[in-house]
PDB file of N, CA and C in Angstrom:
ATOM      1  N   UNK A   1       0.816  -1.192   0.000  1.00  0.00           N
ATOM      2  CA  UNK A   1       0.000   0.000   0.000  1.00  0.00           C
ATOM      3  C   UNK A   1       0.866   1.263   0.000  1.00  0.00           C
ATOM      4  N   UNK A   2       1.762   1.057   0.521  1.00  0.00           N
ATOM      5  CA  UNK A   2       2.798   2.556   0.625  1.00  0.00           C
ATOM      6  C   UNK A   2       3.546   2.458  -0.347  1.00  0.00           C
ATOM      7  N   UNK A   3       4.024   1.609  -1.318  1.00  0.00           N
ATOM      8  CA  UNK A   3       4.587   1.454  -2.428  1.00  0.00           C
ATOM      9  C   UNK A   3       3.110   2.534  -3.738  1.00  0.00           C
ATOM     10  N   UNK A   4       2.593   1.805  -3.401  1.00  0.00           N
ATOM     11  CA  UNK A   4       1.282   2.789  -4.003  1.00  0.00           C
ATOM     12  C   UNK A   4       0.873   3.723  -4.608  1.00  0.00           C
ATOM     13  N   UNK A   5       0.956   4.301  -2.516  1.00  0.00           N
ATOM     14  CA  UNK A   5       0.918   5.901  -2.609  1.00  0.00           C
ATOM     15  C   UNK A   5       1.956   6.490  -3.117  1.00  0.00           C
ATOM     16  N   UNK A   6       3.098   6.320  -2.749  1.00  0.00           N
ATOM     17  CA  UNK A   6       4.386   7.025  -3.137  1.00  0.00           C
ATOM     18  C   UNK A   6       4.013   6.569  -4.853  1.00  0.00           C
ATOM     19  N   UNK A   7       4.154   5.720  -5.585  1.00  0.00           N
ATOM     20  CA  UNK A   7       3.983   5.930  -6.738  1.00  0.00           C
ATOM     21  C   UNK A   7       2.893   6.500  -7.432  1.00  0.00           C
ATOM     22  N   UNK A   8       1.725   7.442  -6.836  1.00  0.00           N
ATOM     23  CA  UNK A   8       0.978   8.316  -7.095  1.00  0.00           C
ATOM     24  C   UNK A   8       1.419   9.650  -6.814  1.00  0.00           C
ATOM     25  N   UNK A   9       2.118   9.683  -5.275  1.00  0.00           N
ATOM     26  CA  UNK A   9       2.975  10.829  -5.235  1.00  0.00           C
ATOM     27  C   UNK A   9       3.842  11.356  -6.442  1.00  0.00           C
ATOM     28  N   UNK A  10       4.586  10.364  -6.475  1.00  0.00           N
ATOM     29  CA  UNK A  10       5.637  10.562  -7.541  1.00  0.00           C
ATOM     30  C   UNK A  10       4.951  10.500  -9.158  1.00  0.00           C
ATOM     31  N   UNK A  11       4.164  10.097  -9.607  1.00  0.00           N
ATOM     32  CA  UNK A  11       3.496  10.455 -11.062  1.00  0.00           C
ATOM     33  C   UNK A  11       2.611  12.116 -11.021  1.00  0.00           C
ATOM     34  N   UNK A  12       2.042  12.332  -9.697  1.00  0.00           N
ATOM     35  CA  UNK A  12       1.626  14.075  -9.300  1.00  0.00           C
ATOM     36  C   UNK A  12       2.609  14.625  -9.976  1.00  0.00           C
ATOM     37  N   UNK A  13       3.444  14.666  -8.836  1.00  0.00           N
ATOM     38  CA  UNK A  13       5.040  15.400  -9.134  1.00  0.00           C
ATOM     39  C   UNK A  13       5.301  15.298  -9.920  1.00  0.00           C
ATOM     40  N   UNK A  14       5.564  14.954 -10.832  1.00  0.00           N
ATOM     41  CA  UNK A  14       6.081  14.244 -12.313  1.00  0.00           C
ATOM     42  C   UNK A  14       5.310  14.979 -13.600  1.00  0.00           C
ATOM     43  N   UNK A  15       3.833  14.940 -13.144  1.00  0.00           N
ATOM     44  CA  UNK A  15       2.826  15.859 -13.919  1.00  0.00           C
ATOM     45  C   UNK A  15       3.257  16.944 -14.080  1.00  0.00           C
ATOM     46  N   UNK A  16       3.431  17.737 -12.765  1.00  0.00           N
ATOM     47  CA  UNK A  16       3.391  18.874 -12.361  1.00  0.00           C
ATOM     48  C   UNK A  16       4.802  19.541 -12.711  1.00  0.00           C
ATOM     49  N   UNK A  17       5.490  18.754 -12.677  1.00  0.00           N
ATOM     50  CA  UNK A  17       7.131  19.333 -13.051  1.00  0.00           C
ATOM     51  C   UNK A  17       7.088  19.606 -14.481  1.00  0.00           C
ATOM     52  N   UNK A  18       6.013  18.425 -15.059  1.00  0.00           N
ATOM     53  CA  UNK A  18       6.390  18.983 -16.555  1.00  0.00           C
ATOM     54  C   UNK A  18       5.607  20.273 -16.895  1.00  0.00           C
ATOM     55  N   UNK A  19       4.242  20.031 -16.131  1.00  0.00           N
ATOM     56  CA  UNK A  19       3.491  21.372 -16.722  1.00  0.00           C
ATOM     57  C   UNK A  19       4.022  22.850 -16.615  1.00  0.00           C
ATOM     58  N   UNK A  20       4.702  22.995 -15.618  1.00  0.00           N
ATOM     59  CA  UNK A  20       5.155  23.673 -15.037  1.00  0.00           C
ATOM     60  C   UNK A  20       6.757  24.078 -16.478  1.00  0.00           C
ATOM     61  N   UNK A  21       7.563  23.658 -17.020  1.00  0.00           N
ATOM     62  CA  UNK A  21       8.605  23.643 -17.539  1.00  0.00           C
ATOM     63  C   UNK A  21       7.966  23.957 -18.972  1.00  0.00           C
ATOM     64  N   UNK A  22       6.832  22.552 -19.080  1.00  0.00           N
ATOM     65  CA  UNK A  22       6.314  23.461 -20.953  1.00  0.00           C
ATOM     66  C   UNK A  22       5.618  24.597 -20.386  1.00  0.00           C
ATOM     67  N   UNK A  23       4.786  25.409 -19.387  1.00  0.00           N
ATOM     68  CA  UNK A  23       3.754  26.213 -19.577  1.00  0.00           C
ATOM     69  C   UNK A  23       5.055  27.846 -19.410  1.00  0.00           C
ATOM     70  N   UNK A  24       6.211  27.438 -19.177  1.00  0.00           N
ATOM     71  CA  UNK A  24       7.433  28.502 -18.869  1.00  0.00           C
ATOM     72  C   UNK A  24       7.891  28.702 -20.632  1.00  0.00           C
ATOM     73  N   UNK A  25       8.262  27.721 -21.360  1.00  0.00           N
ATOM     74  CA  UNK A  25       8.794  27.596 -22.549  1.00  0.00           C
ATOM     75  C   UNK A  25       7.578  27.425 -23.855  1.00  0.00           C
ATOM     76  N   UNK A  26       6.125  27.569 -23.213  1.00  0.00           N
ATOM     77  CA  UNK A  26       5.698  26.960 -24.532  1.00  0.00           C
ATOM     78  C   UNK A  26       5.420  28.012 -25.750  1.00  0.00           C
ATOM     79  N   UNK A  27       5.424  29.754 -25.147  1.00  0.00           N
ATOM     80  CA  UNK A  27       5.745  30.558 -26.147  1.00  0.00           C
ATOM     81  C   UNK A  27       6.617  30.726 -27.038  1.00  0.00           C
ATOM     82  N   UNK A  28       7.983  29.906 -26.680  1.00  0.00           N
ATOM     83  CA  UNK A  28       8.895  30.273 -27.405  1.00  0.00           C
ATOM     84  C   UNK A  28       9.045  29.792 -28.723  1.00  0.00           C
ATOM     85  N   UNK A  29       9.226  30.067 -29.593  1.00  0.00           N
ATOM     86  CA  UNK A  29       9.720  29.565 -31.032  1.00  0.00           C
ATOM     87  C   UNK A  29       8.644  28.365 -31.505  1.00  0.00           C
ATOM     88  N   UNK A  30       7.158  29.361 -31.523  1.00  0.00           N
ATOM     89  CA  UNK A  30       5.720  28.533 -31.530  1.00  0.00           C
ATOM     90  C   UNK A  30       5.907  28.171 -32.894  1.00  0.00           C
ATOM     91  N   UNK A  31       5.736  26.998 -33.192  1.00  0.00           N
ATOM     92  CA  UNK A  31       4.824  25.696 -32.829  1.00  0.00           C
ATOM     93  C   UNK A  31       5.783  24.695 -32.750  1.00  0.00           C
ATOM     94  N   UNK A  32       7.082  24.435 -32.863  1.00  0.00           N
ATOM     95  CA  UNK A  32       8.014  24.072 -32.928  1.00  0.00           C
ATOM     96  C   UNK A  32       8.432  23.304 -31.130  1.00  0.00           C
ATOM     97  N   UNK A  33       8.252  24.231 -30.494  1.00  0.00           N
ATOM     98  CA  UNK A  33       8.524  24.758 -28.869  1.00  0.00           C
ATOM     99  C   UNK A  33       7.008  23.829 -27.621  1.00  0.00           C
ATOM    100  N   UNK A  34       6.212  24.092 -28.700  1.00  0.00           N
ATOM    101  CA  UNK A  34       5.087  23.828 -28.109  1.00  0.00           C
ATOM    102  C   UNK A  34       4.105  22.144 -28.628  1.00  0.00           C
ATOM    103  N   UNK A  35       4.943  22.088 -29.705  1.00  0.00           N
ATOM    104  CA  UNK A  35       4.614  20.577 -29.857  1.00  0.00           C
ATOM    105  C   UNK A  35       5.800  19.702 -29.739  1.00  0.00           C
ATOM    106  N   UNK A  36       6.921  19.999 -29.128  1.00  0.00           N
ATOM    107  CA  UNK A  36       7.735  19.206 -28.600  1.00  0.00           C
ATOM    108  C   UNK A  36       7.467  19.264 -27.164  1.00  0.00           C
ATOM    109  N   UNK A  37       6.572  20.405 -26.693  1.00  0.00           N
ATOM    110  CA  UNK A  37       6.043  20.098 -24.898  1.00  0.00           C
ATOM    111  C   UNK A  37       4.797  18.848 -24.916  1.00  0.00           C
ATOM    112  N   UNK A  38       3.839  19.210 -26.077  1.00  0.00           N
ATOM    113  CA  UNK A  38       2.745  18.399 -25.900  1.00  0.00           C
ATOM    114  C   UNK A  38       3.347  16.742 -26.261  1.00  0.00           C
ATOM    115  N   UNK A  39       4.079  16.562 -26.927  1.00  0.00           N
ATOM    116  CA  UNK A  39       5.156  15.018 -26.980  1.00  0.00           C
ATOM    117  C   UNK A  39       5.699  14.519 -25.878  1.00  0.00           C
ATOM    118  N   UNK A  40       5.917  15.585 -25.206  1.00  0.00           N
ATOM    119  CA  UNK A  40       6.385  14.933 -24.074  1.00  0.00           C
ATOM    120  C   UNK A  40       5.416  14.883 -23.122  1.00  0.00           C
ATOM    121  N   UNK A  41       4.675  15.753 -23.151  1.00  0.00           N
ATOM    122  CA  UNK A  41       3.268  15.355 -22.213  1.00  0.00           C
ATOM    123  C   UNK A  41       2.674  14.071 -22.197  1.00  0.00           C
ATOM    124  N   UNK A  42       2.318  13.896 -23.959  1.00  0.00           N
ATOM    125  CA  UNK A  42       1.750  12.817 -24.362  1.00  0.00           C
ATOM    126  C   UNK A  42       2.785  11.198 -23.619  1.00  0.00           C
ATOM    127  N   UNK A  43       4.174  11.603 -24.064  1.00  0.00           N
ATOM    128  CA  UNK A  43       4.926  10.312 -23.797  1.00  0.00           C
ATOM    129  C   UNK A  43       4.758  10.055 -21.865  1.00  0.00           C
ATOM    130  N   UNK A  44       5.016  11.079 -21.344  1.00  0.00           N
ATOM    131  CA  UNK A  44       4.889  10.918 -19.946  1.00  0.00           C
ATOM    132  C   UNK A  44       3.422  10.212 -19.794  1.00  0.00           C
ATOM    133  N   UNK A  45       2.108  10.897 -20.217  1.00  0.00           N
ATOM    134  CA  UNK A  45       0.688   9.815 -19.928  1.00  0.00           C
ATOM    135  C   UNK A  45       0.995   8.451 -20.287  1.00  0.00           C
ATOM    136  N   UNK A  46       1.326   8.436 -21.371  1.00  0.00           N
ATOM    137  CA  UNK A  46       1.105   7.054 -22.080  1.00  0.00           C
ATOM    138  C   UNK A  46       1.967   5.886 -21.304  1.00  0.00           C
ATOM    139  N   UNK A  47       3.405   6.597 -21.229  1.00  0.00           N
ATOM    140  CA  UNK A  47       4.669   5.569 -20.436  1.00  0.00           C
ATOM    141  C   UNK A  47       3.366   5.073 -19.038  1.00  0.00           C
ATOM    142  N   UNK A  48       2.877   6.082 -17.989  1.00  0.00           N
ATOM    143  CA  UNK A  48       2.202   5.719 -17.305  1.00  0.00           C
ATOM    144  C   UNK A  48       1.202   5.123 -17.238  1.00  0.00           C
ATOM    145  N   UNK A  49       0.523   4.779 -18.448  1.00  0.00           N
ATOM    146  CA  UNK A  49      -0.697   4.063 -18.448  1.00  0.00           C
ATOM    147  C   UNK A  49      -0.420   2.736 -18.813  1.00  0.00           C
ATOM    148  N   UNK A  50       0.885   2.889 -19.444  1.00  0.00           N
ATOM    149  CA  UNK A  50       1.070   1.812 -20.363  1.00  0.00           C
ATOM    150  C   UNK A  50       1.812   0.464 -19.017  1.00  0.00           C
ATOM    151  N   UNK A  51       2.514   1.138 -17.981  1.00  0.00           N
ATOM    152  CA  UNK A  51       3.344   0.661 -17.025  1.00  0.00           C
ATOM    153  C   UNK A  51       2.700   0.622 -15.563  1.00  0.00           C
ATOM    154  N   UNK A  52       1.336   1.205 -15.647  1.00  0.00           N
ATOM    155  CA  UNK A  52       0.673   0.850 -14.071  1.00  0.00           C
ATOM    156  C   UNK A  52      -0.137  -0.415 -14.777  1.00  0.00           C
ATOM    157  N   UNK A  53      -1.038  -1.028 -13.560  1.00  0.00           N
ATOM    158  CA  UNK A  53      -2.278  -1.727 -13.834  1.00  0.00           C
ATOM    159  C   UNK A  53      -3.063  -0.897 -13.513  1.00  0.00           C
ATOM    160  N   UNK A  54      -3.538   0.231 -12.891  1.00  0.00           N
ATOM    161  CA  UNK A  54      -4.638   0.880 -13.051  1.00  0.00           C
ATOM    162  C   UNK A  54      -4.610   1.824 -13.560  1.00  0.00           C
ATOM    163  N   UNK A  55      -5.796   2.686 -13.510  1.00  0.00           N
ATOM    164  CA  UNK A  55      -5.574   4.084 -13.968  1.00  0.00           C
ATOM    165  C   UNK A  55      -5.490   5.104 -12.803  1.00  0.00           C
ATOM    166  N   UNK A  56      -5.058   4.617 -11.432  1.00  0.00           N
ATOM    167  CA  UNK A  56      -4.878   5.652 -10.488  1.00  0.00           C
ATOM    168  C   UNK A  56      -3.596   6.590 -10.714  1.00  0.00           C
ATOM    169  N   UNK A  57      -2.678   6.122 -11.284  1.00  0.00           N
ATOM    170  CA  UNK A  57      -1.568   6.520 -11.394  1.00  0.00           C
ATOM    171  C   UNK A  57      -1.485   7.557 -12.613  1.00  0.00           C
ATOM    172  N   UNK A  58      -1.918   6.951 -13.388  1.00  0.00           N
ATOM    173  CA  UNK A  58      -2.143   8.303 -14.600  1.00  0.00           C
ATOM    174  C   UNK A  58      -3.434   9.177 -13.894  1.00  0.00           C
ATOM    175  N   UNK A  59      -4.049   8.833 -13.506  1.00  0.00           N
ATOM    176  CA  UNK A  59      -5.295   9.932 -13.322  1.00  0.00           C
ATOM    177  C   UNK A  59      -4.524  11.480 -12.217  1.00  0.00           C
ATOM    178  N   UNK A  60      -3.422  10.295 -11.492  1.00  0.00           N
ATOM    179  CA  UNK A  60      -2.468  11.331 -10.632  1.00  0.00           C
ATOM    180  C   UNK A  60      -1.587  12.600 -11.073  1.00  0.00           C
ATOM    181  N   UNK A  61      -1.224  11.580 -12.382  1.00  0.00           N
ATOM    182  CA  UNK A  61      -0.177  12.520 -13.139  1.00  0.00           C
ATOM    183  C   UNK A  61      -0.844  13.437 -13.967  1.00  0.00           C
ATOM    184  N   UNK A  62      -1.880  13.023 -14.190  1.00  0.00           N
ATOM    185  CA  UNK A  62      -3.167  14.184 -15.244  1.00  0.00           C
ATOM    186  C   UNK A  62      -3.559  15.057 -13.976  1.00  0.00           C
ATOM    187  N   UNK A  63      -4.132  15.055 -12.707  1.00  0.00           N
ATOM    188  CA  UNK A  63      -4.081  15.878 -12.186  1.00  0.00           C
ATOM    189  C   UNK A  63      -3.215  16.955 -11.869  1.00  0.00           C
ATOM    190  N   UNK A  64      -2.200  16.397 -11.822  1.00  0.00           N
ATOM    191  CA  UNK A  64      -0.838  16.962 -11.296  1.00  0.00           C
ATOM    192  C   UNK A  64      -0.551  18.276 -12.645  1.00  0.00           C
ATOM    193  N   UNK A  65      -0.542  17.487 -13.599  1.00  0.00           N
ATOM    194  CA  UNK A  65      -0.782  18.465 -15.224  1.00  0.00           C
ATOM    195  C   UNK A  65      -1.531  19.589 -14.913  1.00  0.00           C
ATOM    196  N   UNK A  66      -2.556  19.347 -14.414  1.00  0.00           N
ATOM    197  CA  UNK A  66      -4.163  20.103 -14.859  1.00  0.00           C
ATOM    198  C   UNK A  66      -4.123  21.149 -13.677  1.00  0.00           C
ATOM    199  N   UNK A  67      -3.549  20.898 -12.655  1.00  0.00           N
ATOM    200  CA  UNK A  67      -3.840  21.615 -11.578  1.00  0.00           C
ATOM    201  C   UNK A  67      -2.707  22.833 -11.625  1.00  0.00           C
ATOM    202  N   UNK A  68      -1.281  22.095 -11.746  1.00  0.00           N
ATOM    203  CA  UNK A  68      -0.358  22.992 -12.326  1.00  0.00           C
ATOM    204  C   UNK A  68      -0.657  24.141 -13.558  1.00  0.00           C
ATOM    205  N   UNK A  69      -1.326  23.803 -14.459  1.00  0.00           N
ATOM    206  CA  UNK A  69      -1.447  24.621 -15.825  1.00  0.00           C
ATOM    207  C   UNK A  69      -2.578  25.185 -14.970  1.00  0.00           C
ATOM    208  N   UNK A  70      -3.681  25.064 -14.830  1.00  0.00           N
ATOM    209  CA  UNK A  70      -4.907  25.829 -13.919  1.00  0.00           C
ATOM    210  C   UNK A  70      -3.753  27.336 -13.110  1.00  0.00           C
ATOM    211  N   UNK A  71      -3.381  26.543 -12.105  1.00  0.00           N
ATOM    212  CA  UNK A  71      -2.781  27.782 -10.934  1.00  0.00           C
ATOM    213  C   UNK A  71      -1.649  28.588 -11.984  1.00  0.00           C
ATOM    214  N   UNK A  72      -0.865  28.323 -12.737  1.00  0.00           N
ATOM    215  CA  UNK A  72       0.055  28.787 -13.772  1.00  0.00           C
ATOM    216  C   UNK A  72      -0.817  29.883 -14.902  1.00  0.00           C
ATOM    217  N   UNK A  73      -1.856  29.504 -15.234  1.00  0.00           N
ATOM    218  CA  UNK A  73      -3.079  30.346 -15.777  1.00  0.00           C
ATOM    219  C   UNK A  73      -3.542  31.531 -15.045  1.00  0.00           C
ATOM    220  N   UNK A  74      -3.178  32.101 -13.875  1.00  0.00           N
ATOM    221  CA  UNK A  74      -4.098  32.920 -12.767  1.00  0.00           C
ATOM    222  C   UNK A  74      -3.084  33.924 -13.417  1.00  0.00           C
ATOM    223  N   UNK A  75      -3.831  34.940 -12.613  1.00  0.00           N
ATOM    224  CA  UNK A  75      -2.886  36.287 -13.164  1.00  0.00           C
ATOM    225  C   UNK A  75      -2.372  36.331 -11.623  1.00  0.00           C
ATOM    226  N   UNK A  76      -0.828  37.037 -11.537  1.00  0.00           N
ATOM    227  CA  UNK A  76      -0.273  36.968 -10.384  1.00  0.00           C
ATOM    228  C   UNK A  76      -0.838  38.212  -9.683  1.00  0.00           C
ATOM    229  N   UNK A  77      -0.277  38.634  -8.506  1.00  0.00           N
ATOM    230  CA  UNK A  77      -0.390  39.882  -8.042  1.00  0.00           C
ATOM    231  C   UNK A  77       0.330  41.167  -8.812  1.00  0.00           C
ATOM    232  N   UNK A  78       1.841  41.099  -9.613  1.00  0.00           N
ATOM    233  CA  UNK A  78       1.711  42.477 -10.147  1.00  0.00           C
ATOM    234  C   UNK A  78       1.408  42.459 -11.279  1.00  0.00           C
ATOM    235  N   UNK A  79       0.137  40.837 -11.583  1.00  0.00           N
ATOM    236  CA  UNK A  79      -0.542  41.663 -13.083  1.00  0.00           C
ATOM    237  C   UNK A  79      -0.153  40.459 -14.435  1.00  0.00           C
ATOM    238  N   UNK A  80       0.906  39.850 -14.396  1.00  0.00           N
ATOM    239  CA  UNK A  80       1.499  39.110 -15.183  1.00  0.00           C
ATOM    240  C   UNK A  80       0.663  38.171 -15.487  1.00  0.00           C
ATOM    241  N   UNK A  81       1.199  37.000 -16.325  1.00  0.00           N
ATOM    242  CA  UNK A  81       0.362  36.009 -16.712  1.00  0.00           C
ATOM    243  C   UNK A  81       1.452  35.097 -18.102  1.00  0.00           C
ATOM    244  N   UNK A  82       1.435  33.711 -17.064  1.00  0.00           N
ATOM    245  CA  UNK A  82       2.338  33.330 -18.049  1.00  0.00           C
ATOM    246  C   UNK A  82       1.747  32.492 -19.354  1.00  0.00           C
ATOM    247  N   UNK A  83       0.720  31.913 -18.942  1.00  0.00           N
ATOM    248  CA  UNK A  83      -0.577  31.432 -19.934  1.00  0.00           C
ATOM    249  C   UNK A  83      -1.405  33.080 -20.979  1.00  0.00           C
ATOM    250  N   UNK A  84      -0.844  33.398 -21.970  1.00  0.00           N
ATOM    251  CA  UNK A  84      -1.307  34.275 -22.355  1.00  0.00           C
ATOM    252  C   UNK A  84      -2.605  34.053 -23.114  1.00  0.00           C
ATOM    253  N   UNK A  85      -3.575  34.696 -23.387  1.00  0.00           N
ATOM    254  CA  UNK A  85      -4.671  34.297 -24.336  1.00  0.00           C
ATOM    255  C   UNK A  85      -4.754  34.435 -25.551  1.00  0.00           C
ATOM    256  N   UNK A  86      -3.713  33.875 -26.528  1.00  0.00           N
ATOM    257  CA  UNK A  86      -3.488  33.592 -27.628  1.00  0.00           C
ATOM    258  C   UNK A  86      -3.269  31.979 -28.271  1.00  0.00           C
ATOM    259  N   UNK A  87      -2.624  31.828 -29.288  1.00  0.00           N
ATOM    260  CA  UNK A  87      -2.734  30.704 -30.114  1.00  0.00           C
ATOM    261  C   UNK A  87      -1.834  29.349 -29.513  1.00  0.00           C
ATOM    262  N   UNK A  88      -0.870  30.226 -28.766  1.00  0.00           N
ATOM    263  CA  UNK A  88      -0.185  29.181 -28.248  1.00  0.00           C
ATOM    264  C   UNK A  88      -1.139  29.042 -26.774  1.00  0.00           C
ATOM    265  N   UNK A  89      -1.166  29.933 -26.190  1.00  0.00           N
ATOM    266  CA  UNK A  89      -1.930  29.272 -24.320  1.00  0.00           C
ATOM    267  C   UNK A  89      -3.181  28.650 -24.862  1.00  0.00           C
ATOM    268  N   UNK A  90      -3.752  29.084 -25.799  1.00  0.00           N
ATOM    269  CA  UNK A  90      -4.836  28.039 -26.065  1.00  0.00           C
ATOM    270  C   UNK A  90      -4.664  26.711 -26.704  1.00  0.00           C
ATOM    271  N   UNK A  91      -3.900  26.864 -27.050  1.00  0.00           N
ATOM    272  CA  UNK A  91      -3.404  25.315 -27.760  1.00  0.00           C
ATOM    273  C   UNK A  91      -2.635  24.128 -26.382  1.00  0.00           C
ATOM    274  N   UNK A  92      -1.760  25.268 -25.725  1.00  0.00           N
ATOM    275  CA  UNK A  92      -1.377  24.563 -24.874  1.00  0.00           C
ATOM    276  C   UNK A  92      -2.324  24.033 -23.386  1.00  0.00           C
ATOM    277  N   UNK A  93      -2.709  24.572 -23.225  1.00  0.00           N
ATOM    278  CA  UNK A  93      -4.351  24.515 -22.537  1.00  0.00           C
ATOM    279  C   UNK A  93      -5.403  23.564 -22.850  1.00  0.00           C
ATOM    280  N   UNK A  94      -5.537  23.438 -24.065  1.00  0.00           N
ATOM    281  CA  UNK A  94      -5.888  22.768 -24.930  1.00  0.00           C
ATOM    282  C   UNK A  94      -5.724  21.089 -25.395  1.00  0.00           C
ATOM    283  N   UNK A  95      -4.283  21.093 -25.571  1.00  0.00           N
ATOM    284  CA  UNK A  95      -3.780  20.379 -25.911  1.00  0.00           C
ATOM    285  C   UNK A  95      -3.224  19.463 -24.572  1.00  0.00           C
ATOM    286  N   UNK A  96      -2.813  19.993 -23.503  1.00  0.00           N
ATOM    287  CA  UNK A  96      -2.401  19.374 -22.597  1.00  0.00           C
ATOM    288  C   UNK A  96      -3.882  18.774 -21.553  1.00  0.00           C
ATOM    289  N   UNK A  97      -4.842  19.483 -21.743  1.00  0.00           N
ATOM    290  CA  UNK A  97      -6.145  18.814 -21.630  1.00  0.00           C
ATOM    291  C   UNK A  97      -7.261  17.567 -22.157  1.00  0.00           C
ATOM    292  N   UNK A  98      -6.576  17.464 -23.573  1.00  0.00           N
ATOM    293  CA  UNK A  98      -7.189  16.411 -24.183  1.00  0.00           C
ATOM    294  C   UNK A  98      -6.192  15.398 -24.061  1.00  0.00           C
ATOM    295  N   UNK A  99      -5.189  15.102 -23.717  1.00  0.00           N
ATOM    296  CA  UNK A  99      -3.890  14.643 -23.054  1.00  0.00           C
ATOM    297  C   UNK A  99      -4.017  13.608 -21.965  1.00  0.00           C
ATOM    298  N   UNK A 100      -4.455  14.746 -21.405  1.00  0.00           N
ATOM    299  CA  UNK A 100      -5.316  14.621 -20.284  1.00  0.00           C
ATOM    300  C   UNK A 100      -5.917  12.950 -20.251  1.00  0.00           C
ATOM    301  N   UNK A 101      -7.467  13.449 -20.599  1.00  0.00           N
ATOM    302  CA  UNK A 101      -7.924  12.856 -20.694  1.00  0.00           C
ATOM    303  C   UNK A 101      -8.129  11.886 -21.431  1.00  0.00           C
ATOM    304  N   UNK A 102      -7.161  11.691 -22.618  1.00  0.00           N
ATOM    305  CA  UNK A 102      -7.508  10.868 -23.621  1.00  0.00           C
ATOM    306  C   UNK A 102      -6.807   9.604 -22.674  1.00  0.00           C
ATOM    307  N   UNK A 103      -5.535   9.652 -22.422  1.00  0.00           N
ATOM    308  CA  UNK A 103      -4.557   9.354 -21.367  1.00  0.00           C
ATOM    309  C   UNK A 103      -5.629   8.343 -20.077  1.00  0.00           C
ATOM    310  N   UNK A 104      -5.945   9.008 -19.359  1.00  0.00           N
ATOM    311  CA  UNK A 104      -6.743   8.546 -18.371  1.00  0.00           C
ATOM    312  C   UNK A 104      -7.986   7.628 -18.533  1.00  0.00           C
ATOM    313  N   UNK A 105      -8.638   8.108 -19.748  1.00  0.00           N
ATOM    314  CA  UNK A 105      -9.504   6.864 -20.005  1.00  0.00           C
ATOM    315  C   UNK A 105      -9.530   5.578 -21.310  1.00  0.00           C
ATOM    316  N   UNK A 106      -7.945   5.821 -21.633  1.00  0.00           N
ATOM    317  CA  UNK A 106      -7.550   4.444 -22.363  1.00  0.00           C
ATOM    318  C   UNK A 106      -7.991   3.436 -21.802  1.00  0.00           C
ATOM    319  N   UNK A 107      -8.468   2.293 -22.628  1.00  0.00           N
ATOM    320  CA  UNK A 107      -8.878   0.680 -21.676  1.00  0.00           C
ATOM    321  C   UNK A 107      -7.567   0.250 -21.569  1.00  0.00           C
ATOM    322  N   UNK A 108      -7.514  -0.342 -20.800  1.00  0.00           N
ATOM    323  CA  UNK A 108      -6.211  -1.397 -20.453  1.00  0.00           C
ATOM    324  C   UNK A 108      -6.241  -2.562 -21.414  1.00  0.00           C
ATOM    325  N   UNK A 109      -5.239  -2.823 -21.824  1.00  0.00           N
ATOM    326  CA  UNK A 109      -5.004  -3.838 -22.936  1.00  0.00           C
ATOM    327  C   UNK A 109      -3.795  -4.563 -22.275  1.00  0.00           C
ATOM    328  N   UNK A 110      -4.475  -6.148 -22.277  1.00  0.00           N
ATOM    329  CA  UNK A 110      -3.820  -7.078 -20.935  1.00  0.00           C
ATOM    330  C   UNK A 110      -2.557  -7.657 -22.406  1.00  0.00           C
ATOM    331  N   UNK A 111      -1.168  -8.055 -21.690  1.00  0.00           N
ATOM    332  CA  UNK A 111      -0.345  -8.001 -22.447  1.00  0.00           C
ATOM    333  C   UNK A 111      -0.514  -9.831 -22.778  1.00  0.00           C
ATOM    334  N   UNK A 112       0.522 -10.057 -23.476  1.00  0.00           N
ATOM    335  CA  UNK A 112      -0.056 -11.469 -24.046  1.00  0.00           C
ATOM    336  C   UNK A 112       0.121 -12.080 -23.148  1.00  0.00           C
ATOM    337  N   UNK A 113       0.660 -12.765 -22.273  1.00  0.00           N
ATOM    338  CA  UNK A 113       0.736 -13.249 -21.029  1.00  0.00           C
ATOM    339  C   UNK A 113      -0.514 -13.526 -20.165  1.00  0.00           C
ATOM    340  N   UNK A 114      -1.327 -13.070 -20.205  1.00  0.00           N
ATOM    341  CA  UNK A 114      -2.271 -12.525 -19.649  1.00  0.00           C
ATOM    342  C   UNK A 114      -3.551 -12.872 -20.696  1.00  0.00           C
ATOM    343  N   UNK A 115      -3.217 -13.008 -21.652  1.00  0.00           N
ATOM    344  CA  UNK A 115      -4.486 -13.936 -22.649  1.00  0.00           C
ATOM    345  C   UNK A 115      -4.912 -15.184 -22.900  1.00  0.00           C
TER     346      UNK A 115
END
């Protein structure tokens, strides 16, 4: 059970580190910049869905995504905003949302072993 949690801990964290690193870089040198963040988004869900047996563990790391890009979206106190409302924060917003979820509600596909 504590093997578990810590490996839900650690797929959060894991979410969150990345959202956090593309939602800093994903303006830069658009679309180029910003679909090498959503690749790696994508590869981080998938490695996790593909390597738990449930979906607690990705649903962790999609939170961890979602909650990060959410609070990263707020406007700060002197005004800033690193999620801007253009082609890239919407894409990336966007894109790291259907990610998301596409991620989290894959069926499990039992490996041959297992057939």
């Amino acid at each position: 059970m504590a093997n578990r949690i810590a490996s839900v801990i650690q797929s959060f964290l894991g979410g969150a580190i990345i959202a956090v690193i593309v939602t800093v870089v994903h303006g830069e040198s658009f679309p180029w910049v910003l679909g090498a963040g959503l690749l790696v988004v994508g590869a981080f869900l998938v490695s996790l869905r593909l390597l738990s047996d449930d979906r607690i563990i990705t649903i962790a790391g999609s939170l961890g995504m979602l909650v990060t890009v959410l609070v990263l979206a707020q406007r700060s106190t002197g005004g800033s905003v690193l999620i801007a409302g253009n082609d890239a924060g919407n894409a990336w917003v966007i894109g790291a949302s259907l990610l998301c979820g596409l991620a989290s509600a894959w069926p499990h596909i039992p490996s041959n072993s297992a057939r």
